[in-house]
C-alpha atoms as a PDB file:
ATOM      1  CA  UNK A   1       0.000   0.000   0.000  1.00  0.00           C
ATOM      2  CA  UNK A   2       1.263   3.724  -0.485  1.00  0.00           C
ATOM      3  CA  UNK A   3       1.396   5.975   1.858  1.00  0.00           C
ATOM      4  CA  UNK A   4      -0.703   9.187   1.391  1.00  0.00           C
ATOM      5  CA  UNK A   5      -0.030  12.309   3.490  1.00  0.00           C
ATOM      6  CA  UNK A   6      -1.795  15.508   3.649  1.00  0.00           C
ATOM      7  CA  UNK A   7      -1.319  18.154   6.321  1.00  0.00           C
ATOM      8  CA  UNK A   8      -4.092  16.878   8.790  1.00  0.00           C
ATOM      9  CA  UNK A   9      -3.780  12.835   7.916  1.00  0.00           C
ATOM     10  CA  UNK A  10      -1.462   9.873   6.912  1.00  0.00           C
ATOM     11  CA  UNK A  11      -2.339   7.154   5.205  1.00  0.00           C
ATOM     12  CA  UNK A  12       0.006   4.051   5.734  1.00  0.00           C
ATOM     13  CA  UNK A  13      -0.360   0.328   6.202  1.00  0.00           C
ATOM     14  CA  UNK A  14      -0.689  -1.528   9.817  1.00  0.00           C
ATOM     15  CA  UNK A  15       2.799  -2.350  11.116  1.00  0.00           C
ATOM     16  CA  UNK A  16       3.017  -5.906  13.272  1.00  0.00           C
ATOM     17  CA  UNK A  17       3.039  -3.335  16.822  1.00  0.00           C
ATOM     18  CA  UNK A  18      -0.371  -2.168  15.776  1.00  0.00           C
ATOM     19  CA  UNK A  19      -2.093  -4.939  15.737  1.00  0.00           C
ATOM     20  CA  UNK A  20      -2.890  -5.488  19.161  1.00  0.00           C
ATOM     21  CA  UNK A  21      -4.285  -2.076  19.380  1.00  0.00           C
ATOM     22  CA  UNK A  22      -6.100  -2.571  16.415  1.00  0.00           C
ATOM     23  CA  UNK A  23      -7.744  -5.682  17.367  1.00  0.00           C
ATOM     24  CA  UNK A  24      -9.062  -3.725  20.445  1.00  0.00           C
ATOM     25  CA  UNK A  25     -10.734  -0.978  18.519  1.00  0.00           C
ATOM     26  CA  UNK A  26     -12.179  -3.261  15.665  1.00  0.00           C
ATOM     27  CA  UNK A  27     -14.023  -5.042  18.671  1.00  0.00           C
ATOM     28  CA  UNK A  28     -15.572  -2.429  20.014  1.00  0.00           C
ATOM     29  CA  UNK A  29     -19.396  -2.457  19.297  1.00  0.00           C
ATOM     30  CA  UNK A  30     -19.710   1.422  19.729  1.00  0.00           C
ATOM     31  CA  UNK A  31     -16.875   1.939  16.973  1.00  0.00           C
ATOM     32  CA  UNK A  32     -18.266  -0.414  14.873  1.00  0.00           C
ATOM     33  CA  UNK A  33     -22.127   0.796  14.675  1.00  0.00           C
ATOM     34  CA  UNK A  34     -22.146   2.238  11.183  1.00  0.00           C
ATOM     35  CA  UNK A  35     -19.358  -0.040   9.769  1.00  0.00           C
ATOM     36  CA  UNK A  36     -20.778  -2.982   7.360  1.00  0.00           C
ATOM     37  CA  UNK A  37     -19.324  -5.204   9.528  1.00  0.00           C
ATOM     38  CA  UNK A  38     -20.106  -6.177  12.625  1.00  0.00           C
ATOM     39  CA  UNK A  39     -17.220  -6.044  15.760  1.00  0.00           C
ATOM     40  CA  UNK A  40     -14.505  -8.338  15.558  1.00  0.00           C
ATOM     41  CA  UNK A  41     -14.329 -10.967  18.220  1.00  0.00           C
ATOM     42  CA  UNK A  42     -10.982 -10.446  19.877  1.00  0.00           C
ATOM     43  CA  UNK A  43     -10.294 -14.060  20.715  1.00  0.00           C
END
C-alpha cells in the first residue's frame, strides 16, 4: 500500500506493533455501529 499524506492525515499500512491495538478498537461495538461489519471478536 502507499502511503498518502496531507497536512491533517497519513495514510500508511498496519505495522506488526499495531495490531494489538487494532484488534481492540475493531471489537468495540460502539466503533463499529455504522461499519458494514459487525465487531470483531478479539479471541
Amino acid at each position: 500500500m502507499l502511503e498518502v499524506e496531507t497536512a491533517r492525515l497519513l495514510l500508511r499500512p498496519y505495522t506488526p506493533q499495531e495490531l494489538d491495538e487494532l484488534a481492540r478498537i475493531l471489537s468495540n461495538p460502539a466503533v463499529m455501529k455504522y461499519s458494514p461489519r459487525e465487531p470483531i471478536p478479539k479471541d
